[in-house]
Structures are given as structure tokens and as C-alpha cells.
Protein backbone atom coordinates (compact mmCIF):
# COMPACT_ATOMS: atom_id res chain seq x y z
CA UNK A 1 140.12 149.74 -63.54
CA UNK A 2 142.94 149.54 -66.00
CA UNK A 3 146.13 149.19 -65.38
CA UNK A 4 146.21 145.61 -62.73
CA UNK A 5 149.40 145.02 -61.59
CA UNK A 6 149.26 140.83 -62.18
CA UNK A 7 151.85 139.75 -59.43
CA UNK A 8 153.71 136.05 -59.18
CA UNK A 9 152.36 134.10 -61.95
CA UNK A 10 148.80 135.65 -62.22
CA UNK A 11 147.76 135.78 -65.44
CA UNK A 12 144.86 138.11 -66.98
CA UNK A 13 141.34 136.31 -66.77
CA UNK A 14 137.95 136.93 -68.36
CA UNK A 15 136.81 140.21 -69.13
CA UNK A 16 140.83 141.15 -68.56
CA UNK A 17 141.68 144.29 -71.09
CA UNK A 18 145.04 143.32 -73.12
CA UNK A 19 146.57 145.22 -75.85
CA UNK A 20 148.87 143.36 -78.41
CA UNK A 21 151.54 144.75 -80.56
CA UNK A 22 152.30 143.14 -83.55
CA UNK A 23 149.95 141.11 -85.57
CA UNK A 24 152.52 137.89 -86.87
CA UNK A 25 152.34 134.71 -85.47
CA UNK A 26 152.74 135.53 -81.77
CA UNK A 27 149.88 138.21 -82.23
CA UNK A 28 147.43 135.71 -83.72
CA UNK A 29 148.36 133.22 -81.40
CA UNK A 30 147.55 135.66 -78.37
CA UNK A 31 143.99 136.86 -80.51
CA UNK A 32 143.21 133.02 -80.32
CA UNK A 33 144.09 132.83 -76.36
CA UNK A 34 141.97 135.63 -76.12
CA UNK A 35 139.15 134.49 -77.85
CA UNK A 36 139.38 130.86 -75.77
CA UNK A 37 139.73 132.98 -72.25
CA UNK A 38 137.56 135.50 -72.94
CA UNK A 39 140.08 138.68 -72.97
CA UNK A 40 139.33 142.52 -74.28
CA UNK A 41 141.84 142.05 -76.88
CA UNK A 42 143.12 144.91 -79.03
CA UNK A 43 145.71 144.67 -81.32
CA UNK A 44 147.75 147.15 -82.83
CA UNK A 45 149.30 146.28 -86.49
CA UNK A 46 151.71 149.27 -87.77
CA UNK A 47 152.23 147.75 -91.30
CA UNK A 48 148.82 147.07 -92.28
CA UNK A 49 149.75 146.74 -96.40
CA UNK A 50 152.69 144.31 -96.10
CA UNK A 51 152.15 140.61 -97.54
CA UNK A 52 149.44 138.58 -95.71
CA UNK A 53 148.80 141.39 -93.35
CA UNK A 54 145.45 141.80 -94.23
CA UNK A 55 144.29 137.78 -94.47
CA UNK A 56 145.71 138.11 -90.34
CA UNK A 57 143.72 141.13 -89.53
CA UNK A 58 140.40 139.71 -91.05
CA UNK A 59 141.25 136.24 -88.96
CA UNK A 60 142.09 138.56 -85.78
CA UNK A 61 138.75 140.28 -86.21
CA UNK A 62 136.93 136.94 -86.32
CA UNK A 63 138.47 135.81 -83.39
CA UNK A 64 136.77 138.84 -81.77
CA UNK A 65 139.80 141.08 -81.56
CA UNK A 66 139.84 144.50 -82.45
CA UNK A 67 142.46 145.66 -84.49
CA UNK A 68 144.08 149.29 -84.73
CA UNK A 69 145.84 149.91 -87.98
CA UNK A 70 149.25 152.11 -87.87
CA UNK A 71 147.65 154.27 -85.26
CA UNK A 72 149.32 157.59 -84.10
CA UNK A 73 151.67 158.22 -81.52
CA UNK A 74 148.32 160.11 -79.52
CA UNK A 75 145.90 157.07 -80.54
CA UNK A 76 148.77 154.57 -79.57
CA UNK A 77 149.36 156.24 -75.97
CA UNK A 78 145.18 156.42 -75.07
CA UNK A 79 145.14 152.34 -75.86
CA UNK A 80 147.97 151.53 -73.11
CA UNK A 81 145.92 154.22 -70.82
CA UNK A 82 142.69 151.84 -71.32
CA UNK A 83 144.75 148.67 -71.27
CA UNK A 84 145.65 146.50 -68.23
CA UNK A 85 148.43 144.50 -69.91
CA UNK A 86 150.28 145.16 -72.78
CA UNK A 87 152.28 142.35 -74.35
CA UNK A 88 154.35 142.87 -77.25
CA UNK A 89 155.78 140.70 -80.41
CA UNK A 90 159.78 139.85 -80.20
CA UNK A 91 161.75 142.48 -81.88
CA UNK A 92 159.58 145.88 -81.13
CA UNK A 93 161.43 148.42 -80.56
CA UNK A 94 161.79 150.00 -76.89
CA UNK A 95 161.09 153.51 -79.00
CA UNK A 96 157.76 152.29 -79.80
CA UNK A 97 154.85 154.65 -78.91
CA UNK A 98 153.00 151.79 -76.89
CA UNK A 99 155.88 150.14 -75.18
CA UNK A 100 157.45 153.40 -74.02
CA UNK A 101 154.39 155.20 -73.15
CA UNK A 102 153.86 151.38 -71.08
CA UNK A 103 156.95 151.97 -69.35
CA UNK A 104 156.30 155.74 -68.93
CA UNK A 105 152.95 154.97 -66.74
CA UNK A 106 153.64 151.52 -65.80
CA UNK A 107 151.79 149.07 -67.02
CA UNK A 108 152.99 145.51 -67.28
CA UNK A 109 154.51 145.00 -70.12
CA UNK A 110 155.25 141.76 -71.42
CA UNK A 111 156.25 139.23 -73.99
CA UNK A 112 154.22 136.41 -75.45
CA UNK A 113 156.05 133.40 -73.89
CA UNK A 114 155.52 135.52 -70.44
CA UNK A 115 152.15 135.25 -71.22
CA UNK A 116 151.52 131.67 -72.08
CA UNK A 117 153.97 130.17 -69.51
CA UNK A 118 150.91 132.02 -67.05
CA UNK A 119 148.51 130.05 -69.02
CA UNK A 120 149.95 126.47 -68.03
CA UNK A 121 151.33 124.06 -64.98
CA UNK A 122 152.68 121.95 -67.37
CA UNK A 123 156.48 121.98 -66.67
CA UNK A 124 158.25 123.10 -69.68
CA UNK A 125 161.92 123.15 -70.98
CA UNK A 126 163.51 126.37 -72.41
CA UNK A 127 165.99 126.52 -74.54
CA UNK A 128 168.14 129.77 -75.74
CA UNK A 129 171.38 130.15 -77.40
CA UNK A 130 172.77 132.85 -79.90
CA UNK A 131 172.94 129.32 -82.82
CA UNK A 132 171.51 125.37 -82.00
CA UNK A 133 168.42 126.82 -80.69
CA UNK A 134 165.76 125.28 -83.38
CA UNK A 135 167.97 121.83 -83.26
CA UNK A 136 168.47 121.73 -79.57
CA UNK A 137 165.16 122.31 -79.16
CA UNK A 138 163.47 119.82 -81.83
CA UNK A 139 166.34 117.24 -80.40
CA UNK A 140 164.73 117.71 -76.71
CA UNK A 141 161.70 116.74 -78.20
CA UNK A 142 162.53 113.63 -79.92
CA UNK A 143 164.42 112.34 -76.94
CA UNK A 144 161.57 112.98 -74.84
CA UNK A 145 159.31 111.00 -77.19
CA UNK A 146 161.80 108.60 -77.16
CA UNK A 147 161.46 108.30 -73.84
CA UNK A 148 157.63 107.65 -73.98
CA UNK A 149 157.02 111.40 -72.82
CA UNK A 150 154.40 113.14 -74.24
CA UNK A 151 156.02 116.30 -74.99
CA UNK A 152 155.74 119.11 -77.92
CA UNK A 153 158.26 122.05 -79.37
CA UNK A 154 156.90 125.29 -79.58
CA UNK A 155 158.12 129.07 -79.28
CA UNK A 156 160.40 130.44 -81.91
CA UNK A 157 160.42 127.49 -83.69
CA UNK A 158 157.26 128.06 -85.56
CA UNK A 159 154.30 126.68 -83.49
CA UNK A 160 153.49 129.74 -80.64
CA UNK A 161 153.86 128.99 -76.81
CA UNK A 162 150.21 130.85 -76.65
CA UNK A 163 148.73 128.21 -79.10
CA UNK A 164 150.95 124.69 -77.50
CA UNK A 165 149.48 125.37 -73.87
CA UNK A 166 145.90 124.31 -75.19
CA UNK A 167 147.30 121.35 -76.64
CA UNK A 168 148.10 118.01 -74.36
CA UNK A 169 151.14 117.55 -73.59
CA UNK A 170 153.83 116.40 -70.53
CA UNK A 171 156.28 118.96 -71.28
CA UNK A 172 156.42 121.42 -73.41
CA UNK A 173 160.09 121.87 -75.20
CA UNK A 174 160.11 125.67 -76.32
CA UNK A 175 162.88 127.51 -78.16
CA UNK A 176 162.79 131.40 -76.80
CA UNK A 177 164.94 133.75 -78.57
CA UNK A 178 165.95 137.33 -76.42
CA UNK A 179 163.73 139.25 -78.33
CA UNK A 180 161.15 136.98 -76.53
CA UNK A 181 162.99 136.74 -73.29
CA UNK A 182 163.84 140.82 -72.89
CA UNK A 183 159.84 141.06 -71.46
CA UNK A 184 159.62 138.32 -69.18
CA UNK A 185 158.86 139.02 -66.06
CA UNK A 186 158.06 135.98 -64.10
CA UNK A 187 159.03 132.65 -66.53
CA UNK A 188 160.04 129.76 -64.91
CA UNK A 189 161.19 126.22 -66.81
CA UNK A 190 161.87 123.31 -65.28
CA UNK A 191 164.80 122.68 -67.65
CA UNK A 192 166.41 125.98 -68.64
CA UNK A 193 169.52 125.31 -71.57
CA UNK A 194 171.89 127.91 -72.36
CA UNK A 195 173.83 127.69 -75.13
CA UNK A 196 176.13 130.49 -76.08
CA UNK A 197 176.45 133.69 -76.51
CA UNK A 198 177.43 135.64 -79.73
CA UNK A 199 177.51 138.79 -81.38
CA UNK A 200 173.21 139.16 -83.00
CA UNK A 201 170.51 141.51 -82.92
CA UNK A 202 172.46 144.55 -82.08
CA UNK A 203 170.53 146.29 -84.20
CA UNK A 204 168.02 146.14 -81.10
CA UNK A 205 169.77 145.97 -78.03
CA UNK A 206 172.67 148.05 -79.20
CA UNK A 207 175.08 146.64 -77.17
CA UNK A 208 176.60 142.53 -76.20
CA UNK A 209 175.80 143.25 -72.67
CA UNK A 210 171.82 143.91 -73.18
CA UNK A 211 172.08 140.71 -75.13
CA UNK A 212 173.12 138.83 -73.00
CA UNK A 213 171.52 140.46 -69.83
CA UNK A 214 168.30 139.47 -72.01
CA UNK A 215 169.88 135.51 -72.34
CA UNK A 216 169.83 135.58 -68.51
CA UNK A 217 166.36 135.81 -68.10
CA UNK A 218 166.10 132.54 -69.36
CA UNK A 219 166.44 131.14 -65.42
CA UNK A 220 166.59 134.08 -63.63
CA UNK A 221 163.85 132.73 -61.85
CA UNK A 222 164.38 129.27 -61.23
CA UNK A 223 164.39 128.07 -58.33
CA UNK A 224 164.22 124.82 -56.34
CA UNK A 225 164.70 121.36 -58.15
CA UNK A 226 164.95 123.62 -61.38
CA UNK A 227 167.92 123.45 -63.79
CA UNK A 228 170.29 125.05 -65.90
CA UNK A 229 172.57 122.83 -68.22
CA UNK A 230 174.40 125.63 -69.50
CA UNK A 231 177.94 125.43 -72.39
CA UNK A 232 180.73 125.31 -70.24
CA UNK A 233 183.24 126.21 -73.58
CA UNK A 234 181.92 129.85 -74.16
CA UNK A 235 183.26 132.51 -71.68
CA UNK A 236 179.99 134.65 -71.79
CA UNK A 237 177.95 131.66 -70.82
CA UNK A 238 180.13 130.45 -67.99
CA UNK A 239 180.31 134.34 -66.73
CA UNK A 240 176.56 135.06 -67.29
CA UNK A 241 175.32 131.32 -65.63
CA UNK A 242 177.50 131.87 -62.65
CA UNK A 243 175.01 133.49 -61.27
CA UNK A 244 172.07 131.07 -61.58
CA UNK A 245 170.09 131.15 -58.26
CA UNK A 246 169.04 127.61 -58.80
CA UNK A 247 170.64 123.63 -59.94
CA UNK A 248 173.48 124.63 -63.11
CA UNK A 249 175.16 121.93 -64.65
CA UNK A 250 177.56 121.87 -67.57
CA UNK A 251 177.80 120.44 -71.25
CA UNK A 252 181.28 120.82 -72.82
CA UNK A 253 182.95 119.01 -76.00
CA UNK A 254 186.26 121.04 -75.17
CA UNK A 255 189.35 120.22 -72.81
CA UNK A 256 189.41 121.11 -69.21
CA UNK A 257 189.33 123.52 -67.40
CA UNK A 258 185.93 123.54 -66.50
CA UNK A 259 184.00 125.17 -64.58
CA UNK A 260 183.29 123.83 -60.87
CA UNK A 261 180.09 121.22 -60.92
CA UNK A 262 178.18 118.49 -63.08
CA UNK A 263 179.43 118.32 -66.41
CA UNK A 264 177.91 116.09 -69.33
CA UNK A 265 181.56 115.75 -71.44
CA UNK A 266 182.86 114.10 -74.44
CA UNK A 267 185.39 111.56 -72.98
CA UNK A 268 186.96 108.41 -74.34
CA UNK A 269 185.37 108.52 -77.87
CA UNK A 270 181.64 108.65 -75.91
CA UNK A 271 179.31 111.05 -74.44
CA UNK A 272 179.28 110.44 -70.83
CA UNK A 273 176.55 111.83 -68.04
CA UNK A 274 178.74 113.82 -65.06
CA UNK A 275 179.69 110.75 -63.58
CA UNK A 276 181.65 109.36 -66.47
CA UNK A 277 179.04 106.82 -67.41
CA UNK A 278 178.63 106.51 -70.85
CA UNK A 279 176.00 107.72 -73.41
CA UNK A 280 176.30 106.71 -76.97
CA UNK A 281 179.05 106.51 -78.73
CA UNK A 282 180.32 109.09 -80.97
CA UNK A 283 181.17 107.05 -83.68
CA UNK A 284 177.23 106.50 -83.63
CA UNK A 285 175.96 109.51 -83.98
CA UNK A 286 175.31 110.70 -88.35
CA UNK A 287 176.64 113.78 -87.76
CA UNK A 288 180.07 114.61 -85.49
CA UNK A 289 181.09 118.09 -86.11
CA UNK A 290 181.86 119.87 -82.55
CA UNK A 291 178.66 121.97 -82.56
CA UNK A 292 176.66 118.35 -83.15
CA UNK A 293 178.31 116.87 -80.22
CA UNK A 294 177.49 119.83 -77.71
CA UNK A 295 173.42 120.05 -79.10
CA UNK A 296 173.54 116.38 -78.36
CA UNK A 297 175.04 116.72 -74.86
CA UNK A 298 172.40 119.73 -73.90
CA UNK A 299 169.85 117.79 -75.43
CA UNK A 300 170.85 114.40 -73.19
CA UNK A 301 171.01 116.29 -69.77
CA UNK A 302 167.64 117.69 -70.44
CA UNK A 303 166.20 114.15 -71.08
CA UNK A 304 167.45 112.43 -68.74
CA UNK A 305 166.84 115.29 -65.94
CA UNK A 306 163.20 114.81 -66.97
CA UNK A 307 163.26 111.13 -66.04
CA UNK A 308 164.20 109.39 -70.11
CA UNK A 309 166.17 106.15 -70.01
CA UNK A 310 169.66 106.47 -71.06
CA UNK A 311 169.39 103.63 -73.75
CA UNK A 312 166.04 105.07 -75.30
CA UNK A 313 168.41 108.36 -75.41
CA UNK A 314 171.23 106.73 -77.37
CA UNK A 315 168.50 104.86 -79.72
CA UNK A 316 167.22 108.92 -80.47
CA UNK A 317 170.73 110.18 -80.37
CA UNK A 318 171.71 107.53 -83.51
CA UNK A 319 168.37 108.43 -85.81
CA UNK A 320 168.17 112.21 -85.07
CA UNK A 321 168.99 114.45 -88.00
CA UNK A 322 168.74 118.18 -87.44
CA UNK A 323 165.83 120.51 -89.17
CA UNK A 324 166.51 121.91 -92.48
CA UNK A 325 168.78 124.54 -93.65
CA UNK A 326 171.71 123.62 -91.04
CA UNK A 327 174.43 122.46 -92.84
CA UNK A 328 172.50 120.12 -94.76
CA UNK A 329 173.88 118.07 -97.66
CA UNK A 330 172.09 119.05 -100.68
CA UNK A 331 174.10 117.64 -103.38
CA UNK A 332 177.69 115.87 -105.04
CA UNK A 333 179.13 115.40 -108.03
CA UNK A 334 182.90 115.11 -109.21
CA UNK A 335 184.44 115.21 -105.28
CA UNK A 336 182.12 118.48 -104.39
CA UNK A 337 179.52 118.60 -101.73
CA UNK A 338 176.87 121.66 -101.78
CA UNK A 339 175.79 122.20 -98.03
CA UNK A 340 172.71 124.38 -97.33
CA UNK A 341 173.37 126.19 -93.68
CA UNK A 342 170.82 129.35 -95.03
CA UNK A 343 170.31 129.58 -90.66
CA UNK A 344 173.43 130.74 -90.33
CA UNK A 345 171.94 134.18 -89.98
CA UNK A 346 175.04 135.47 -87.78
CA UNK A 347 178.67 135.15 -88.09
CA UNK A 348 179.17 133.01 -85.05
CA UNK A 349 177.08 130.76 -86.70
CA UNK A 350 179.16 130.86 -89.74
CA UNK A 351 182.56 130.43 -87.53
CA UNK A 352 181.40 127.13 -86.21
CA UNK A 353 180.08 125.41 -89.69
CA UNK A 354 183.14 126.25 -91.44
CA UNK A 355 185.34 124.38 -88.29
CA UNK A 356 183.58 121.35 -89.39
CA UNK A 357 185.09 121.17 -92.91
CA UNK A 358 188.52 121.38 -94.27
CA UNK A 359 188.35 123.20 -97.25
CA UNK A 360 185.50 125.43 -97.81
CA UNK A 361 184.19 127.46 -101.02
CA UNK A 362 182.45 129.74 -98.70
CA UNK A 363 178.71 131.89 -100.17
CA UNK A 364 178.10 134.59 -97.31
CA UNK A 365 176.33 137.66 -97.47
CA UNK A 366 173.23 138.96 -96.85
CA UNK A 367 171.14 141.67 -94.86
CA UNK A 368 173.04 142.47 -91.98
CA UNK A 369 172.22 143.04 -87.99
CA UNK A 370 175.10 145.67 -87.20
CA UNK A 371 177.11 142.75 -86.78
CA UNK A 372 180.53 142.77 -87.51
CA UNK A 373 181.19 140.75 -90.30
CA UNK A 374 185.14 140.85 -90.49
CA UNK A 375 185.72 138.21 -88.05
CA UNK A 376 184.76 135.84 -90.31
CA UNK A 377 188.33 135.82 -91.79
CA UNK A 378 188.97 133.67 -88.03
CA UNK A 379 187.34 130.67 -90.31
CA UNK A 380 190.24 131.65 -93.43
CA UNK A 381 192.69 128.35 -92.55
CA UNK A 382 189.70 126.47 -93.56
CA UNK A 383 188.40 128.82 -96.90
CA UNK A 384 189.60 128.50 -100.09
CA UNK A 385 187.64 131.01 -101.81
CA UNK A 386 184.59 132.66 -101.07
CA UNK A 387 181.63 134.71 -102.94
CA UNK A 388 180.12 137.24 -101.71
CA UNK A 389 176.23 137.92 -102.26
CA UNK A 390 173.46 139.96 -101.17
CA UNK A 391 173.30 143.65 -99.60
CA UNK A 392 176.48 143.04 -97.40
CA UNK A 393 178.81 141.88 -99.61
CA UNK A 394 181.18 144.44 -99.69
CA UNK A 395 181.59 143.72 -96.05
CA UNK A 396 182.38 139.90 -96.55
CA UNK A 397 184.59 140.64 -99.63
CA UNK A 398 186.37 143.10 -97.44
CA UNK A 399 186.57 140.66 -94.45
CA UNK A 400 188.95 138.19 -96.53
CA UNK A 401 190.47 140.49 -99.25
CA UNK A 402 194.02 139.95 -99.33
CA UNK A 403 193.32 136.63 -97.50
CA UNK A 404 191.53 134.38 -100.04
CA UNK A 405 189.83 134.57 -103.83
CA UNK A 406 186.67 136.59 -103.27
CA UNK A 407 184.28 137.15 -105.86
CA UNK A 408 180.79 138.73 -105.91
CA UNK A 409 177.36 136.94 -107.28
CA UNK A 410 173.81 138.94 -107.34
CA UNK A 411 171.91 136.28 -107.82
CA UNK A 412 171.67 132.85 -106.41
CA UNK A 413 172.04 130.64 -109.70
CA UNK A 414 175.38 133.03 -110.35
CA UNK A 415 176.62 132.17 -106.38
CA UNK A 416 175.81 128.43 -106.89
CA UNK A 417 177.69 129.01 -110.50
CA UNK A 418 180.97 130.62 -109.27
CA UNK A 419 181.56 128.71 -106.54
CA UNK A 420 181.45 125.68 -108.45
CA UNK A 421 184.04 127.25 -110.67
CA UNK A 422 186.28 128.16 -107.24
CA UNK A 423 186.05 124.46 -106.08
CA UNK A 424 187.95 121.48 -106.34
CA UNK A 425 187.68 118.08 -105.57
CA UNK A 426 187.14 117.58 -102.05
CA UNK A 427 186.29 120.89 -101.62
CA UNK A 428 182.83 121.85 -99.69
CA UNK A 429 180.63 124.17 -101.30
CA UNK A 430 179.33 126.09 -98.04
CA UNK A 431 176.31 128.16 -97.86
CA UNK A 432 176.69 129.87 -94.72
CA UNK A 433 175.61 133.85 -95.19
CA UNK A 434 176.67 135.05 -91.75
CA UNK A 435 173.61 137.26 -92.20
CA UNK A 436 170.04 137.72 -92.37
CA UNK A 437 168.08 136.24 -95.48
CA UNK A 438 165.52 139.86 -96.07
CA UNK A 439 167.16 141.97 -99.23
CA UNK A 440 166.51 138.86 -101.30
CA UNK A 441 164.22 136.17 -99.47
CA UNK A 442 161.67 136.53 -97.05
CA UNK A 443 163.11 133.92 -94.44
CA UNK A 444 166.11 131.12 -94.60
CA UNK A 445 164.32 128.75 -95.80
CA UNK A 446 163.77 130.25 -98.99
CA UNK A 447 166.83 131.20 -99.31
CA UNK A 448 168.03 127.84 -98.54
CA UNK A 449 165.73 126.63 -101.22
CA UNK A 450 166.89 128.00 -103.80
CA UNK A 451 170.47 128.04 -102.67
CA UNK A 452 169.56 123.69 -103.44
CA UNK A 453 167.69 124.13 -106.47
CA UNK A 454 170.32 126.26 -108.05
CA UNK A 455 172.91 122.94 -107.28
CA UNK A 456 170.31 120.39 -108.51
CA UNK A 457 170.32 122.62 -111.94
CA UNK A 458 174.06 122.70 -111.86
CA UNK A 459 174.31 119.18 -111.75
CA UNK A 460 171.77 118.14 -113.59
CA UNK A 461 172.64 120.38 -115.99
CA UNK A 462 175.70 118.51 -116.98
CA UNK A 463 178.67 120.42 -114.80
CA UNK A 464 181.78 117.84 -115.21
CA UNK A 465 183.14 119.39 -112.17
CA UNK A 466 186.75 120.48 -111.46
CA UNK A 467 188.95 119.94 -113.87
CA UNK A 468 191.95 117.88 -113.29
CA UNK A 469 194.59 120.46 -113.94
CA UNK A 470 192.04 122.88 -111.19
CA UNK A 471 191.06 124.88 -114.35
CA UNK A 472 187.32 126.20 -113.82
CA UNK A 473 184.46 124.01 -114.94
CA UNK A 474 183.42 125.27 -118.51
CA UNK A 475 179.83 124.20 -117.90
CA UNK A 476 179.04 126.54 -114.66
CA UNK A 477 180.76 129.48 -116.26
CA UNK A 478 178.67 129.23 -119.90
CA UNK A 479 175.59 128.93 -118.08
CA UNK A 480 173.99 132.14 -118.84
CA UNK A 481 170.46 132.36 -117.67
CA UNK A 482 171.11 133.65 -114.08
CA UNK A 483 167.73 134.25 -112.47
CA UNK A 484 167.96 138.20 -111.00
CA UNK A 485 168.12 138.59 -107.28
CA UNK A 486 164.95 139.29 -105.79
């Protein structure tokens, strides 16, 4: 009869009746583990028009699932009565017809990563943070590997949980967002890392606390030899991990105090394990800035909790550069670097590229979260100038009027363009947008990509930079085919 209640770690079986909601990569992924397990899989896909919506449906139909297109509140409420397990996509809303009709009766109601964790013993490591979750997770990875582990990253990195459990591995290294994590029920990794806590996503949880309540369920039920190597320099963190029922130890690149237990530190120029022994050198690593040091710390205590050498960590630690589109070096001419941080999709994330430079010609701007965007100005000792772009930037110009230059751009080619103008030698051009990438891309990494190809025209176009009385460069400002915004 529908409607099991799957206690512990049970996980639905053949012939089990599970309704999906959402049909992206997590749906597909779950219309695979379906097919593979033999589940009742029905999937519900409210925007059945948008791009590549229909190439997914036809491959979820193959796959045996059957798919309801923007059904009606009424049609949407009889599925979750004829369901035993509803499992939705990160990022539905609580309003939804099917998860609050879910709640309403009470069926389980979970997310994909609840799911596949069910699916596996393979230990795994979690990782979660507001920023440094993609490179703390593809770091874990590599020092793993390193380590002559057999491991592979998954989750919100691109590659589903639902899809990695059917591939071999030791451990799996998945990065879980809290859009993921607010429907877990039951998840357990070996290796939980915590990374901070800012301001995101309060578009959907409304509030910092549900955020963060959501972060928590990260290790809310470890237990045992489990751990938590959680940031011992962010207040929410420390407050939040307090409460950890199982091992907690700390990573911190900031002075003491610290919180009481373990703590993998910068000390003496090194990285050094809670004991004071020492890692790698700093002076070692290619990149330094604070935020670098602390991914590098969480990443160490992970792999060398799960049993990898301490020199073969070091070797990884000195070769590892960080996925695209973070603060990424994507070009230089006449004393100006152009860095690409397009996954800076929060201002948090913004705060902590710019304390990495000295002087910054800062492009922010973007689709916005509810976020508020005015405490970027904490970043202003280090901004000369910024430009503003994108649906939100009259909320970044009014975040550092009467502090610094602004000006606005509405295009990318006419961003890349003025803030070559507002630079000067030594002077980092900085895309950072402190906001989400949808009015004019359809991810970061587009954005990102053309945020580079825009500086590779610049320069190759024949900009002579700054000039040496810090007039504007007559090249950028003559160039006159700016591409519109899209």
C-alpha cells in the first residue's frame, strides 16, 4: 500500500512507487536509479517548454519513467496519494503542490542525496559551506587519489550522488548544497566538512537561521568514529557545530582564540595537523590567499582522517589548482591582471576574493537572491573603482556611491571595457558579481566565459593599458562594437 514509512537507512526496493519532482540533473539521475532498481517512477516536470526540457523528458520516458507535465494542483495531490516516497530536486519550493500536500499526509519526503546515500555502504565524505564547496570538494578528491584511494566527487558539483553510487569507488567525495541537505532525513558521512556560513538562498528559506539549521544536517547524524572538521574562524559555524553529536575538529587560518579541541592551523609559515606537526609549507602552495589556505586545511584533515600519507598530501597540496571560474587569472597586459571569480554568486563570496588583492577594479552585479548587497562596501579599503552590471546594479552602485568611482556596463564587452579604463598599473581587474549569473547567462561558467573572452579581445585588440599620467586607455573607450547583454 502506498505511503511505506522507510525507517533507518531503508531505502525503496523493486516494485517501490516513487514520485520525483523536478526533471534536471538530479531527476534524471533518480529516472536512471530507477530504471537499474526496478522502481515505479513518476516524475513530475512543471516547465515542460524551457531549453532541453523536452530532450530530458523523452530520455526519462526511455528509462521507463513516466512523466507528468505541469500537472494541477488536484492531479499533483492524487500522485503523492499513490506514491510511497516522494523525493524532490534542490531548490523546490515548500509551497509546492506535491511537497506540501507530502507533508500534509505524511509521506517521506526526501532529497536526492538522501536517496542515494541509501543506495551505498561505501563511506563517503560531505562537504558544505555557503563558498569553497566545488574546490574543497574536487581538492578532497585529488588528495585522496593522491593517496592511492580510489575515490570520486559527485553531488552539486555536476556528476549526481544517484548516478556515482553505481560507479566503483572507495569513497565517494560529494559536495551537498542546503537546498540538498533541507530533505535529508537519515545521511550519514564518514567525513562531514563545514565550511561557513553566509548570507544565500534567502529567497528560499527566508531567513539565516533556516539556512543554517539546513547546514546542520550535514552531521546531524553522525555518530561513532564519524567526523566533523568544521571552520573554527566563522561565528555561525563554531555556534552551529557545537552541537555535533559525534568527533568535531577544527581548521582555522586566523589567530586564537579557538574553539576547545583538534585544530588543523596555519603556524610558523606551514600548515600543521593538531599536534603542530607540519604539512606543507605555505610558501609551496600556487595559490596563498586566506580562503586557499583554509580549503587546503579542510581538505588535509579529511585525507588524512581517511588514512592518506602526509607527504603524498603535501605532493597534491603543491600541484592542485582550483576548478574554473574562482578567481582565476585570465589575462595581463601593461601591470593589469583580469581575474574570472563568475562563482562568486553571493556577496560573502565576493568579501573574501577582494581580501586577497590590494587594489581592485571591482565588476559585480547580477540576478540577485534577496541578499543584501550593501555590505559589499566592507571590501571598499581594497576597491578602487567598480562597475556595476546586470539586473542588480543599482544595488551595487548604491552599495559604494559616495565611497568609490562606480559606473554601470550592460553588456559584458562594455564591463571588460570600462574597467580597463578605471585601472591602473598594478591594479586587479576583479570579476566577482556577488550575485547569481540568470538575467544574462544561464550558469557562471558562461558568464565567466565571456567575462575572459571579452579580456582576450581587449588585449589582443591592441589596449596600451593605463596611461602613465592614469589618463583612461584610448583604445578600450573607442571600442565601439559592444555585444548587447543577453
Amino acid at each position: 500500500m502506498p505511503g511505506r514509512t522507510f525507517d533507518g537507512r531503508e531505502a525503496p526496493t523493486e516494485g517501490s512507487l516513487v514520485l520525483v519532482v523536478g526533471l534536471g540533473v538530479s531527476g534524471l539521475a533518480l529516472a536512471r536509479a530507477g530504471a537499474r532498481l526496478g522502481w515505479r517512477t513518476t516524475i513530475v516536470e512543471d516547465r515542460p517548454t524551457n531549453e532541453g526540457a523536452s530532450a530530458r523528458i523523452a530520455t526519462a520516458r526511455s528509462l521507463g519513467a513516466i512523466v507528468v507535465e505541469a500537472p494541477t494542483v488536484e492531479e499533483a495531490q492524487r500522485l503523492v496519494e499513490v506514491t510511497d516516497l516522494v523525493v524532490t530536486s534542490p531548490g523546490v519550493s515548500l509551497e509546492h503542490p506535491v511537497l506540501s500536500h507530502a507533508a500534509g499526509i505524511g509521506r517521506p519526503l526526501w532529497s536526492e542525496i538522501e536517496l542515494a546515500a541509501r543506495l551505498t555502504e561505501t563511506p563517503f565524505v560531505a562537504v558544505t559551506g555557503t563558498n569553497g564547496k566545488t574546490t574543497v570538494t574536487s581538492l578532497v578528491d585529488v588528495l585522496l587519489r593522491a593517496g592511492g584511494v580510489s575515490s570520486l566527487a559527485c553531488g552539486n558539483i555536476g556528476h549526481a550522488f544517484a548516478d556515482a553510487v553505481f560507479e566503483p569507488a572507495e569513497v565517494y567525495v560529494a559536495e551537498v548544497a542546503a537546498l540538498q541537505l533541507e530533505h535529508t532525513v537519515a545521511l550519514r558521512p564518514r567525513v562531514a566538512i563545514f565550511l561557513n556560513v553566509a548570507d544565500d538562498h534567502l529567497d528560499h528559506f527566508g531567513t539565516l537561521d533556516r539556512y543554517g539549521a539546513a547546514k546542520a544536517k550535514l552531521y546531524a547524524n553522525q555518530a561513532g568514529s564519524d567526523l566533523l572538521i568544521a571552520n573554527a574562524d566563522d561565528p555561525t559555524v563554531v555556534r552551529l557545530a557545537m552541537a555535533a553529536p559525534a568527533r568535531l575538529a577544527w581548521f582555522s587560518v586566523g589567530p586564537t582564540p579557538r574553539p576547545v579541541g583538534p585544530c588543523w592551523r596555519v603556524e610558523g609559515g606551514e600548515l600543521v595537523d593538531p599536534e603542530g606537526r607540519a604539512i606543507c609549507r605555505i610558501d609551496a602552495l600556487p595559490r596563498r590567499r586566506p580562503h586557499d589556505l583554509a580549503n587546503a586545511l579542510a581538505a588535509a584533515a579529511a585525507a588524512i582522517e581517511l588514512g592518506v600519507a602526509t607527504e603524498a598530501v603535501a605532493a597534491a597540496l603543491r600541484s592542485f589548482e582550483p576548478p574554473a571560474h574562482r578567481i582565476a587569472l585570465v589575462g595581463e597586459a601593461h601591470g593589469v591582471s583580469f581575474y574570472d571569480d563568475s562563482k562568486a554568486t553571493n556577496p560573502h563570496a565576493t568579501l573574501a576574493a577582494l581580501a586577497g588583492f590590494a587594489s581592485v577594479v571591482l565588476v559585480a552585479g547580477g540576478r540577485n537572491k534577496d541578499l543584501d548587497l550593501g555590505v559589499l562596501v566592507e571590501g571598499v579599503d581594497r576597491v578602487r573603482a567598480v562597475v556595476a552590471i546586470g539586473e542588480s546594479a543599482p544595488e551595487v552602485e548604491a552599495a559604494f556611491t559616495g565611497n568609490r568611482p562606480v559606473v554601470r556596463a550592460h553588456s559584458m564587452r562594455e564591463a571588460v571595457s570600462r574597467a580597463a579604463q578605471l585601472a591602473r598599473p598594478g591594479d586587479a581587474v576583479l570579476l566577482s558579481p556577488a550575485t547569481a549569473s540568470y538575467d544574462w547567462y544561464r550558469n557562471y561558467g558562461e558568464r565567466g566565459d565571456d567575462f575572459a573572452a571579452e579580456v582576450g579581445a581587449l588585449i589582443a585588440g591592441g589596449w596600451l593599458g593605463p596611461d602613465d599620467d592614469g589618463a583612461p586607455p584610448r583604445e578600450a573607450a573607442e571600442r565601439g562594437d559592444h555585444r548587447d547583454a543577453r
